[in-house]
N, C-alpha and C. Protein backbone atom coordinates (compact mmCIF):
# COMPACT_ATOMS: atom_id res chain seq x y z
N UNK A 1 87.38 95.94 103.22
CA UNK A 1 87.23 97.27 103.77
C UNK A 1 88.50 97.72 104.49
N UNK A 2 89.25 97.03 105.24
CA UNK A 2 89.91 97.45 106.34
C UNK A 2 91.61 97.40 105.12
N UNK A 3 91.51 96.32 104.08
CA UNK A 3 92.56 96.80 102.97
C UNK A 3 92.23 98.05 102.67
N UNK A 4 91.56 98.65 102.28
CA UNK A 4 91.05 100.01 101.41
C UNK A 4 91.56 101.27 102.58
N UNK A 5 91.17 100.54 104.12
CA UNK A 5 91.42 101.75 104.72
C UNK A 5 92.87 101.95 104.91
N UNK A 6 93.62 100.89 104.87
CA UNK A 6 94.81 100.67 105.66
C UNK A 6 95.98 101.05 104.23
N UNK A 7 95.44 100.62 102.96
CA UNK A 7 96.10 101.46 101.81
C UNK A 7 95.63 102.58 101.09
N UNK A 8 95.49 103.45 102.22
CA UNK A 8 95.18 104.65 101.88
C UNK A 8 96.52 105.24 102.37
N UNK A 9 97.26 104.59 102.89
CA UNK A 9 98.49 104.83 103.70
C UNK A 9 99.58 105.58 102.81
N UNK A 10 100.06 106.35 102.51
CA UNK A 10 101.40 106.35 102.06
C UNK A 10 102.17 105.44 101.44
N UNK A 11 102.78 104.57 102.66
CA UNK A 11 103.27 103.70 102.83
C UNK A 11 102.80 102.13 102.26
N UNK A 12 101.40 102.53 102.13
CA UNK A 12 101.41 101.12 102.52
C UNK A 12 99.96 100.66 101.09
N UNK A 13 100.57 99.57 100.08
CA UNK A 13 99.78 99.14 98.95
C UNK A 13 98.51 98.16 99.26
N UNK A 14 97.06 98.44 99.19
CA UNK A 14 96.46 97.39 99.58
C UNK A 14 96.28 96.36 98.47
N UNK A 15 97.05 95.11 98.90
CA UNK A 15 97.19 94.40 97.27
C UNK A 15 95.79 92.80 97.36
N UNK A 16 94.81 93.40 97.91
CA UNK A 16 93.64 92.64 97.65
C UNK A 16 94.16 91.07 98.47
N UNK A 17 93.71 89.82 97.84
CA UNK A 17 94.17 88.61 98.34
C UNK A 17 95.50 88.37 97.12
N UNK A 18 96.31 88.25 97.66
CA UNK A 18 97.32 87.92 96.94
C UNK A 18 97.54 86.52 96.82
N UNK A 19 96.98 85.67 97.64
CA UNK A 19 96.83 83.84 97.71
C UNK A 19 96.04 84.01 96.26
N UNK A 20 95.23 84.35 95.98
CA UNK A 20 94.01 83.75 94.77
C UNK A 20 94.70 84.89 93.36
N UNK A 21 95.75 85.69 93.69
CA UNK A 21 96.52 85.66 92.43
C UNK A 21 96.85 84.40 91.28
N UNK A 22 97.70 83.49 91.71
CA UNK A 22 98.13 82.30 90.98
C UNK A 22 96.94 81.25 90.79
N UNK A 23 96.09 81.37 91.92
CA UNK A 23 94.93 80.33 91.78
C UNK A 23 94.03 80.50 90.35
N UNK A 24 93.43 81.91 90.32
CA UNK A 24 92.63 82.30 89.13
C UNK A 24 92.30 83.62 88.68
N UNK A 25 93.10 84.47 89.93
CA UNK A 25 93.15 86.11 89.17
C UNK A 25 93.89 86.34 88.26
N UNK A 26 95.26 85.93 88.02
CA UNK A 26 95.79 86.23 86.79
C UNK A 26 95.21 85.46 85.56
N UNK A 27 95.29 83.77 85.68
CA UNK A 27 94.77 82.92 84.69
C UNK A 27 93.73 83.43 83.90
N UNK A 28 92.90 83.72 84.70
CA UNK A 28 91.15 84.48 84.21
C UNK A 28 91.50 85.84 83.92
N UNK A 29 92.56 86.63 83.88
CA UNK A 29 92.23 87.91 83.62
C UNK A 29 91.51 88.86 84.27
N UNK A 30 90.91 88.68 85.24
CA UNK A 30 90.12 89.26 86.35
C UNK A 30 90.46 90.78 86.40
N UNK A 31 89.30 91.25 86.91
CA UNK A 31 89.04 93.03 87.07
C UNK A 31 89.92 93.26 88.21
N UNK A 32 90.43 94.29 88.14
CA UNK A 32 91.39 95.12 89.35
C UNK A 32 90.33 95.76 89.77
N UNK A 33 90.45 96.10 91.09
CA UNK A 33 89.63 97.28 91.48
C UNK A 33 89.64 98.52 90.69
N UNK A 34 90.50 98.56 90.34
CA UNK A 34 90.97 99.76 89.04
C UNK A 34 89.96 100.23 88.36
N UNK A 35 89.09 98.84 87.98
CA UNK A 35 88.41 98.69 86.95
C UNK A 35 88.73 98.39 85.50
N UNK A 36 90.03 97.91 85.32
CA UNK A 36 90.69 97.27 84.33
C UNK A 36 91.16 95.91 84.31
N UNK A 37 91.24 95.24 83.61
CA UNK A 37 91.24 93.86 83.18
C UNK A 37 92.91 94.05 83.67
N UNK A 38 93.47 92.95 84.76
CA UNK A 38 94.80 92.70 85.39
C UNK A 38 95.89 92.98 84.88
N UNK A 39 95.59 92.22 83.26
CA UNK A 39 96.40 92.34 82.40
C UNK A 39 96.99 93.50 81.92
N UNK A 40 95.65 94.70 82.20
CA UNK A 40 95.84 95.84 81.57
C UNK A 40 95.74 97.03 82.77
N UNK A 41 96.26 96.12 83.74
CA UNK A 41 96.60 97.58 84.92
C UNK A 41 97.72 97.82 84.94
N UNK A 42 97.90 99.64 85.04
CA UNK A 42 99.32 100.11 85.11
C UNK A 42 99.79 99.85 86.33
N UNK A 43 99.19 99.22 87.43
CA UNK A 43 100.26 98.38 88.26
C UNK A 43 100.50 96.68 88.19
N UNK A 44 99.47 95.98 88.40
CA UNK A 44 99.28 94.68 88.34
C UNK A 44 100.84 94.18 87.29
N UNK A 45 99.60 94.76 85.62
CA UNK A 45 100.66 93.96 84.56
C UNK A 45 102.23 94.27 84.52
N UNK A 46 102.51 95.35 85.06
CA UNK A 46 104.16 95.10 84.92
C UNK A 46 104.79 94.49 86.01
N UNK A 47 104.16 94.34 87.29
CA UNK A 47 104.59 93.42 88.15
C UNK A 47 104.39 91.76 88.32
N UNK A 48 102.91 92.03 87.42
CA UNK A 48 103.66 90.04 87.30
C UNK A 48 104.39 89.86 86.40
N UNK A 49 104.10 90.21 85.11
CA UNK A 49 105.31 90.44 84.14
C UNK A 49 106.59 90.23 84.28
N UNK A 50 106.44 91.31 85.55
CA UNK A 50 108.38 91.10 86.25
C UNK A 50 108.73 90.04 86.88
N UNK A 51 107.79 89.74 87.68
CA UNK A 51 107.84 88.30 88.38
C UNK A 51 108.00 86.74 87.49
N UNK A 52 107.06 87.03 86.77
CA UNK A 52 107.20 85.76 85.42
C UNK A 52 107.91 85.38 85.17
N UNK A 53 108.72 86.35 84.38
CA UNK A 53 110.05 86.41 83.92
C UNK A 53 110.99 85.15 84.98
N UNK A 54 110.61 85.66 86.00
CA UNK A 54 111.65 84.57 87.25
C UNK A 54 111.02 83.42 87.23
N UNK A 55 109.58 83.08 87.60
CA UNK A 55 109.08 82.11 87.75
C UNK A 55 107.56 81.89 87.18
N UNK A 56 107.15 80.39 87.40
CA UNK A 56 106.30 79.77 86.44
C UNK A 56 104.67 80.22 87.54
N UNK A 57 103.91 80.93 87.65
CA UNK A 57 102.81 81.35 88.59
C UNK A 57 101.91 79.12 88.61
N UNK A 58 102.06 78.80 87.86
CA UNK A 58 101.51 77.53 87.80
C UNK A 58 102.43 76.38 88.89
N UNK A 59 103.83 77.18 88.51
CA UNK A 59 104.42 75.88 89.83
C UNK A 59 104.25 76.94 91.22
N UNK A 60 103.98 77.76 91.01
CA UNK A 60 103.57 78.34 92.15
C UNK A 60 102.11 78.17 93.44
N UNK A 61 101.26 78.13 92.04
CA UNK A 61 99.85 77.37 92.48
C UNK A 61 100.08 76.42 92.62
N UNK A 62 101.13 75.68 92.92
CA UNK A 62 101.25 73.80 93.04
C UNK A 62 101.83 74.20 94.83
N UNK A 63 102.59 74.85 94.65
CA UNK A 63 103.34 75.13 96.44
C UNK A 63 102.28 75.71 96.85
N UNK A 64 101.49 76.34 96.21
CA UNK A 64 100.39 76.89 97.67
C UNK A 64 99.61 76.20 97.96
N UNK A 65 98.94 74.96 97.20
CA UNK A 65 98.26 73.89 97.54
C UNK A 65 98.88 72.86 98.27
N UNK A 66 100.36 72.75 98.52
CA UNK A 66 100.90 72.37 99.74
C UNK A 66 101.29 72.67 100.93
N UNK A 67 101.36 74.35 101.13
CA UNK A 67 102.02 75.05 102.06
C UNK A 67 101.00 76.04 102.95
N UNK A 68 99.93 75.98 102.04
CA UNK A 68 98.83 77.04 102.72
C UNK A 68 97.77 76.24 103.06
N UNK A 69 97.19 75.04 103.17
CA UNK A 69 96.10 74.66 103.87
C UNK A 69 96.10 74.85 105.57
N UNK A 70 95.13 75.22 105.81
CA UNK A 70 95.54 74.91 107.62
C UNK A 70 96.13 73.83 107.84
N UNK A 71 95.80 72.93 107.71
CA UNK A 71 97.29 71.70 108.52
C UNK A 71 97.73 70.70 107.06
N UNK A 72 99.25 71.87 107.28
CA UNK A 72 100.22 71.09 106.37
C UNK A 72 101.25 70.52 106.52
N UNK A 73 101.15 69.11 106.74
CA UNK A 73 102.28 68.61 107.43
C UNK A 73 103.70 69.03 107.06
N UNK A 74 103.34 69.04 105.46
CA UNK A 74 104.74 69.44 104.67
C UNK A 74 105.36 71.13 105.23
N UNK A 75 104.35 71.62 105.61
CA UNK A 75 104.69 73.32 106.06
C UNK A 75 105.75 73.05 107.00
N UNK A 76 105.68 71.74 108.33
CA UNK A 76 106.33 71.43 109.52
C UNK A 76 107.46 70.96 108.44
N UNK A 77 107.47 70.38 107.97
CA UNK A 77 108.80 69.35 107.62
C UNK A 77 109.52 70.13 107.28
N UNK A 78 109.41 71.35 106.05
CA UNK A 78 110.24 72.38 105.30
C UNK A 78 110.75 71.26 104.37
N UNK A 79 111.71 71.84 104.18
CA UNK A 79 112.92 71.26 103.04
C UNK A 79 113.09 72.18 101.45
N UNK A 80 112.97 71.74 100.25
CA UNK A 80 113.10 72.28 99.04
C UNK A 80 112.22 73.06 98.80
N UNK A 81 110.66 72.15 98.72
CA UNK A 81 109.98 73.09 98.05
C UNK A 81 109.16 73.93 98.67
N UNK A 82 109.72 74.12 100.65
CA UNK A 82 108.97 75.12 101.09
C UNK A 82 109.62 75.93 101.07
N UNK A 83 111.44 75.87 100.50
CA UNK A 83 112.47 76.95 100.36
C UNK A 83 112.10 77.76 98.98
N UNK A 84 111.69 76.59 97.96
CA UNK A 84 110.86 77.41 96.61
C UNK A 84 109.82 78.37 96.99
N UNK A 85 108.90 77.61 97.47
CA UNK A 85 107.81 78.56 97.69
C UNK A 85 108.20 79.67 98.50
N UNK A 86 108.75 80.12 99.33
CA UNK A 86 109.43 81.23 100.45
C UNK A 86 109.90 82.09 99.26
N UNK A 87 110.74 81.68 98.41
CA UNK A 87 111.25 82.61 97.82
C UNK A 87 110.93 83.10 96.54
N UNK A 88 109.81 82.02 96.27
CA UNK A 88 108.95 82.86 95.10
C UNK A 88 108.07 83.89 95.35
N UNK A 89 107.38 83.56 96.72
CA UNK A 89 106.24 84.67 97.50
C UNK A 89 107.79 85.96 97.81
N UNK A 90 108.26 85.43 98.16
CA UNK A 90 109.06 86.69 98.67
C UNK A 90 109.58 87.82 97.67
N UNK A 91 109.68 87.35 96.16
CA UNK A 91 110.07 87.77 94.75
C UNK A 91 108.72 88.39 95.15
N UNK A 92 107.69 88.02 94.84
CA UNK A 92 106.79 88.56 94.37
C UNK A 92 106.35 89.71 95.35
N UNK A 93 106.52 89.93 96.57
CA UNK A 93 106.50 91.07 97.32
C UNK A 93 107.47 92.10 97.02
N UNK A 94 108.66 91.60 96.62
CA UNK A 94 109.57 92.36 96.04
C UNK A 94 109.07 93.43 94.73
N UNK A 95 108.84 92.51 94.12
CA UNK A 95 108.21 93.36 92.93
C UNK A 95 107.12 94.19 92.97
N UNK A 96 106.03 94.08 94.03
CA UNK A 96 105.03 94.48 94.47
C UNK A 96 105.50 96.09 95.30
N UNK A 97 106.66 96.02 96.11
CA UNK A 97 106.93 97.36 96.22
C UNK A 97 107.72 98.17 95.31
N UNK A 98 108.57 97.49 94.56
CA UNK A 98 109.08 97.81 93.29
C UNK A 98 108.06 98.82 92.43
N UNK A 99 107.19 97.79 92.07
CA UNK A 99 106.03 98.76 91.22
C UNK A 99 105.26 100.02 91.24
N UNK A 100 105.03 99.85 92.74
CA UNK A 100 104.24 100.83 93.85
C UNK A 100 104.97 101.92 94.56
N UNK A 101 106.44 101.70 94.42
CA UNK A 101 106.79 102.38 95.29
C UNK A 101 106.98 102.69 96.87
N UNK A 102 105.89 101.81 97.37
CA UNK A 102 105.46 101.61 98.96
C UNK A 102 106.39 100.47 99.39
N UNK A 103 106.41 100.99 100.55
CA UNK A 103 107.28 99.46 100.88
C UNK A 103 106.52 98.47 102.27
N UNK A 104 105.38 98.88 102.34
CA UNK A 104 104.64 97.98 102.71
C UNK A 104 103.18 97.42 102.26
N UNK A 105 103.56 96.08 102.06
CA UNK A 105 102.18 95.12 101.18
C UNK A 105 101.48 94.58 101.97
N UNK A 106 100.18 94.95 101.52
CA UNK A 106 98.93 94.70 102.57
C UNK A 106 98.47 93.25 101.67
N UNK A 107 98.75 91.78 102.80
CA UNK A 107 98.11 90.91 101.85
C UNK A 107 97.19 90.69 102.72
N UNK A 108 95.83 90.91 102.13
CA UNK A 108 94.45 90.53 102.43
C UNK A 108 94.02 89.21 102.47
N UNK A 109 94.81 88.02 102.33
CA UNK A 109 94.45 86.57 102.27
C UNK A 109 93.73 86.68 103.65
N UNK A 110 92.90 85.94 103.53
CA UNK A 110 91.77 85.08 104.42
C UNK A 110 92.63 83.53 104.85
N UNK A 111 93.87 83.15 105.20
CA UNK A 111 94.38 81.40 104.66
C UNK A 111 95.43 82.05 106.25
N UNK A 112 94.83 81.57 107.83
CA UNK A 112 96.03 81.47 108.45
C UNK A 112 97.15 80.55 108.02
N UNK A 113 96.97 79.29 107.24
CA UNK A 113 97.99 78.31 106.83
C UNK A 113 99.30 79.30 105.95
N UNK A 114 98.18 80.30 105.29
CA UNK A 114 98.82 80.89 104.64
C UNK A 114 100.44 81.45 105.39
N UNK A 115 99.81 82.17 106.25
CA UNK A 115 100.63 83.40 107.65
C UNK A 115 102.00 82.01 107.92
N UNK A 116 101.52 81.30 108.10
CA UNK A 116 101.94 80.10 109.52
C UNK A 116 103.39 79.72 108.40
N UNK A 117 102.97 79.68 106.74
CA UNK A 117 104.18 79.08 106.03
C UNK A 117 105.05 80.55 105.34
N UNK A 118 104.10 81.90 105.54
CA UNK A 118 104.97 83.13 105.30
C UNK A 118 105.91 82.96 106.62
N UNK A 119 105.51 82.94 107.52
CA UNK A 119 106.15 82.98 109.19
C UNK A 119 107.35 82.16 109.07
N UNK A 120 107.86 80.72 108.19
CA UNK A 120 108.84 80.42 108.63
C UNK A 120 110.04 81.20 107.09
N UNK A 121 110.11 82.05 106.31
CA UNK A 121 111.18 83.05 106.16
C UNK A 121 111.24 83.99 106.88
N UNK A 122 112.68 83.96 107.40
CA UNK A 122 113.32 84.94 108.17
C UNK A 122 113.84 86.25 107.56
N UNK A 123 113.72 86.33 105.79
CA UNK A 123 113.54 87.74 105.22
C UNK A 123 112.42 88.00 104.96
N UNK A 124 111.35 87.85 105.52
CA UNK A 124 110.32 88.72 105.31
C UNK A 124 109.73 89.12 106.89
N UNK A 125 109.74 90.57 106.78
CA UNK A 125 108.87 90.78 108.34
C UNK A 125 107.91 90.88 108.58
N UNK A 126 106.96 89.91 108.36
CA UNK A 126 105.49 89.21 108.49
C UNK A 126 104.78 90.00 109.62
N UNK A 127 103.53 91.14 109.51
CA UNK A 127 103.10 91.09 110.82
C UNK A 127 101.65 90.75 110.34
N UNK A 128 100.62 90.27 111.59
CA UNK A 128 99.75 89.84 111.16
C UNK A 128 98.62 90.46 112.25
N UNK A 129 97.25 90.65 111.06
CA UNK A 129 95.95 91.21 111.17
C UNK A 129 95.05 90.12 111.49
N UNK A 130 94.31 89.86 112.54
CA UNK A 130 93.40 88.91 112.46
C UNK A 130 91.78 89.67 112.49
N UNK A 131 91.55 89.89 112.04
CA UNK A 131 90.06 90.55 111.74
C UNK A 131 89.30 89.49 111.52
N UNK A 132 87.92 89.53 112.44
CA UNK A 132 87.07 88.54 112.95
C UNK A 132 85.22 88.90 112.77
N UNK A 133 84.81 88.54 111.52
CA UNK A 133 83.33 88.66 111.14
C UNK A 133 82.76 87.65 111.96
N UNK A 134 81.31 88.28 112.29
CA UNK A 134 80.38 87.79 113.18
C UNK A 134 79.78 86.62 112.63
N UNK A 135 80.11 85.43 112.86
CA UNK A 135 79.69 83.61 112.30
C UNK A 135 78.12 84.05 111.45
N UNK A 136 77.37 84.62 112.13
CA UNK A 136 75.80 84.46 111.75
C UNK A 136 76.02 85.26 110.42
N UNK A 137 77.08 86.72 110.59
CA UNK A 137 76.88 87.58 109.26
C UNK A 137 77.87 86.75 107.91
N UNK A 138 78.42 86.02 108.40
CA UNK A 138 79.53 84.81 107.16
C UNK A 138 78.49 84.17 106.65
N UNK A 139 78.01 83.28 107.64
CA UNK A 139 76.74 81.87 107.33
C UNK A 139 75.24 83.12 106.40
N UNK A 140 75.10 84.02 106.59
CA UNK A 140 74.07 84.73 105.81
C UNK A 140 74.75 84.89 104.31
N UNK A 141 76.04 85.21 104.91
CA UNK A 141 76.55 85.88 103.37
C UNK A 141 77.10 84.68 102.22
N UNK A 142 77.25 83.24 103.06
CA UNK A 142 77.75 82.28 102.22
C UNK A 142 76.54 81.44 102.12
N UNK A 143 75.26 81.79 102.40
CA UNK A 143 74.11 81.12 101.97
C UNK A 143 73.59 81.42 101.06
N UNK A 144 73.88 82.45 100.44
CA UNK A 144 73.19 83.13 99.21
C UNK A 144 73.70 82.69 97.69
N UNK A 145 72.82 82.46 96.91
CA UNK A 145 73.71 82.27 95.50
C UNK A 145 73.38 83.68 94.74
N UNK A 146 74.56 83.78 93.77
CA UNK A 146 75.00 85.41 93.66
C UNK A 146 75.24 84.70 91.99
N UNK A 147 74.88 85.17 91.13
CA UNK A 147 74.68 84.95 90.33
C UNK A 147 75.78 85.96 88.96
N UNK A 148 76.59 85.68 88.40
CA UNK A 148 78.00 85.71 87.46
C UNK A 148 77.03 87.10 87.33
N UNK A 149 78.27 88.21 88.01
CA UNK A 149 77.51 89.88 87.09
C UNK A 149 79.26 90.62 87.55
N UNK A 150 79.79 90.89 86.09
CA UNK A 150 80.92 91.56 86.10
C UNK A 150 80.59 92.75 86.77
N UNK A 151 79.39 93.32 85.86
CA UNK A 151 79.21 94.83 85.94
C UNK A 151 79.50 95.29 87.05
N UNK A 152 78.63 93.98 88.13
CA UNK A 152 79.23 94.35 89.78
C UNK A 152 79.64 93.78 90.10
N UNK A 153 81.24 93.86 89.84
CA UNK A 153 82.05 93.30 90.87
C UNK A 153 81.60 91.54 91.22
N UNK A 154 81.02 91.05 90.59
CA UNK A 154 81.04 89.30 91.12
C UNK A 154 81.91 88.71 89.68
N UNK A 155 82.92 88.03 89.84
CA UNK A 155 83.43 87.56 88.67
C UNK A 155 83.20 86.35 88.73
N UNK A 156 82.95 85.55 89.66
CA UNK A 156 82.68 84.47 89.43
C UNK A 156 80.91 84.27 89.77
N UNK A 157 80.33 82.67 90.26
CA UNK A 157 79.06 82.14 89.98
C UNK A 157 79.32 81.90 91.40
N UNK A 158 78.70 82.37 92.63
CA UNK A 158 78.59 82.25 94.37
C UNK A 158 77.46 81.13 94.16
N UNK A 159 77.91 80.09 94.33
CA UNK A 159 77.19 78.72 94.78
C UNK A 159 76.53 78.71 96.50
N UNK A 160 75.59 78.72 96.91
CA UNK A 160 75.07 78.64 98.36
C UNK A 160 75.94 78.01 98.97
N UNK A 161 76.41 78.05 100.62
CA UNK A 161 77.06 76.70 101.28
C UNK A 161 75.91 76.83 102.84
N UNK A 162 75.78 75.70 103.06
CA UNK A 162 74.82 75.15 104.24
C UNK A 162 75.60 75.91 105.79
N UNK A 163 74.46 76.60 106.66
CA UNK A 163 75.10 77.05 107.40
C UNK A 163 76.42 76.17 108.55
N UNK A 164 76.01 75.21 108.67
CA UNK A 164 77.05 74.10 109.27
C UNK A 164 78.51 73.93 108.62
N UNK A 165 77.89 74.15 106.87
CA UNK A 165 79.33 74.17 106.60
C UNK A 165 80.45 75.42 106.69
N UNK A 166 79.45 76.24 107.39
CA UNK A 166 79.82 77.25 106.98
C UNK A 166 80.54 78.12 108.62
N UNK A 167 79.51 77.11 109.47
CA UNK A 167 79.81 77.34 110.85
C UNK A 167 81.42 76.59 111.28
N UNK A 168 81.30 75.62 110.51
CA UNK A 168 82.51 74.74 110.99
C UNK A 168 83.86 75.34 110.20
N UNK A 169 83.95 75.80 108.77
CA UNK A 169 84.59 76.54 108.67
C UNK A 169 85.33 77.36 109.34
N UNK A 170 84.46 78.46 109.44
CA UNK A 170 84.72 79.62 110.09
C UNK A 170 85.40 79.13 111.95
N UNK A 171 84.57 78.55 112.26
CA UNK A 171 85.44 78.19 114.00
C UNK A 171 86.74 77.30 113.55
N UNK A 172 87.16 76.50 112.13
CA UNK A 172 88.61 76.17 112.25
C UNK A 172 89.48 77.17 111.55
N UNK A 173 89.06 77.71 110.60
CA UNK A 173 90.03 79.04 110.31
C UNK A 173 90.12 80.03 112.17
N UNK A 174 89.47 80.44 112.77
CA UNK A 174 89.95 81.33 113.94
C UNK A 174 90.32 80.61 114.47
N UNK A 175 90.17 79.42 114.69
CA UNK A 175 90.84 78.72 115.48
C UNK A 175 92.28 78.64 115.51
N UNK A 176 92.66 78.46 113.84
CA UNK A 176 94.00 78.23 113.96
C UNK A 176 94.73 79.26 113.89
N UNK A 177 93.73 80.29 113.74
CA UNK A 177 94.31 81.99 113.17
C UNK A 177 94.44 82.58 114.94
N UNK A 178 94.13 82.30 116.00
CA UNK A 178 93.90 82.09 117.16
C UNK A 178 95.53 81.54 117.84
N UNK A 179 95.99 80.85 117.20
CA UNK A 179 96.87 80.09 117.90
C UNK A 179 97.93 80.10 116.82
N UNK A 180 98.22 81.80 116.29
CA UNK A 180 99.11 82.34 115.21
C UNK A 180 100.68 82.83 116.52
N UNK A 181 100.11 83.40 117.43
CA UNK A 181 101.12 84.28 118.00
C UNK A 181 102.14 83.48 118.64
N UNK A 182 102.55 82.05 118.89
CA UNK A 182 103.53 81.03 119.03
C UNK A 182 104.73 81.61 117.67
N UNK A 183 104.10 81.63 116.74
CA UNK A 183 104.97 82.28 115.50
C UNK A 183 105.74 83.24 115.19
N UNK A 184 104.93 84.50 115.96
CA UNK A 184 105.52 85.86 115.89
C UNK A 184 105.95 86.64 117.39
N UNK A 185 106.70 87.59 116.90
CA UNK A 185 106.85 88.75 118.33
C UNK A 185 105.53 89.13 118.61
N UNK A 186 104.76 89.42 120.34
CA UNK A 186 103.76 89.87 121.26
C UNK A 186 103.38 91.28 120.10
N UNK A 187 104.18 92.07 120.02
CA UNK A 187 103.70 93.00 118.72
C UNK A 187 103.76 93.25 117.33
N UNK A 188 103.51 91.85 116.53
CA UNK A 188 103.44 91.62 115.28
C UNK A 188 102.11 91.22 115.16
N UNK A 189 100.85 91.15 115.82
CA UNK A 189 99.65 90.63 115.78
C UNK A 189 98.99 91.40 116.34
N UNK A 190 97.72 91.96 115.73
CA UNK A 190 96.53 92.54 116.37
C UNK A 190 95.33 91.74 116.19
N UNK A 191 94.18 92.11 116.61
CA UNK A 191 92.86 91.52 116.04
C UNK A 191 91.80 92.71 116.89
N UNK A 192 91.02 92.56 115.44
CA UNK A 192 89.67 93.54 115.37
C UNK A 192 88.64 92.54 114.98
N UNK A 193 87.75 93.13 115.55
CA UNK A 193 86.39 92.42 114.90
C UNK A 193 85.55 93.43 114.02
N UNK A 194 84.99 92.75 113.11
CA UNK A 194 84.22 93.77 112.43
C UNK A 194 83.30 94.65 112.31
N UNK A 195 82.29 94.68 113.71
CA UNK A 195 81.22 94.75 113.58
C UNK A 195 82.17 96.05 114.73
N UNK A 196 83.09 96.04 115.40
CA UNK A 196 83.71 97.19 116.43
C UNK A 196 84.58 98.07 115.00
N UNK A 197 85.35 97.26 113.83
CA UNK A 197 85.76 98.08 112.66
C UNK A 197 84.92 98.66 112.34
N UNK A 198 83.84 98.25 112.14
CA UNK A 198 82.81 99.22 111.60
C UNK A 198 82.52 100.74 111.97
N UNK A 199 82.03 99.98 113.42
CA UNK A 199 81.48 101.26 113.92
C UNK A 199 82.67 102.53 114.57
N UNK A 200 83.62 101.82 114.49
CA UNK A 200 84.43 102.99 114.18
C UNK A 200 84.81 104.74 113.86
N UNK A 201 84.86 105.81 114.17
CA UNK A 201 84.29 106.80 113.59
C UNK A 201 85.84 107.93 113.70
């Protein structure tokens, strides 16, 4: 919701989760909000396209499974392939305003690990959103099994998860999303909660 509102901007592209690009939105072909198959959006396909061309999205999904978990030791160490990964994400933002025209990209990832390994390139000016759903309305919404329906919007098969797992989750993602601003300037970070986004008017 708060992508949709915030790229309504001029300025500014709401580019969904851009982490679960390389994971299985491109691989799978997946629906754009568009309502067109990725492949066949007049923005999406010529920007990975362009990106491709530079790099392999598969060794890419290999650095984000090292660089984006909440605690990655390798994120602390740096060296090569957190200099790869920096500058493949950073290509790919490139191209992302390239395409669009906008020159600011709204990435909607849910992954503070994510923020914490964007945070150590010094060409990108990272600011960060922490938007905070109410534990009971997560644990309702990740208890449910949701059953494979393109038509609406579910592309994949929502498997139930137990509220505990779901509680413990959620308190170590804020947690560490909590203890983001060591990283950035006092005004590169906000946080909203959802249920005050909402009601909003």
């Amino acid at each position: 919701m708060l992508d949709m509102m915030l790229g309504m901007h001029p300025e500014i592209f709401g580019s969904g989760e851009i982490s679960a690009m390389c994971r299985h939105v491109w691989h799978e072909n997946e629906f754009c909000a568009c309502g067109s198959r990725l492949r066949d959006c007049d923005v999406w396909a010529p920007v990975m396209a362009r990106w491709a061309e530079a790099f392999d999205p598969n060794d890419h999904l290999s650095l984000q499974r090292v660089f984006e978990p909440l605690y990655a030791p390798a994120r602390t160490i740096g060296g090569r392939r957190l200099n790869a990964f920096l500058a493949q994400s950073r290509a790919l933002f490139s191209a992302i305003r390239a395409g669009t025209g906008r020159p600011v990209v709204l990435d909607s990832s849910k992954a503070p690990g994510r923020a914490l390994a964007l945070s150590r390139d010094p060409d990108v000016d990272l600011r960060v959103i922490h938007l905070v759903r109410d534990a009971r309305a997560v644990a309702h919404a990740m208890g449910r099994a949701i059953p494979l329906d393109v038509a609406k919007g579910v592309q994949k098969k929502i498997v139930p998860r137990s509220a505990l797992r779901t509680a413990l989750r959620w308190r170590m993602h804020n947690s560490v999303a909590e203890r983001l601003p060591p990283a950035f300037q006092r005004n590169t970070r906000c946080v909203f909660d959802m249920k005050t986004l909402c009601a909003t008017r």
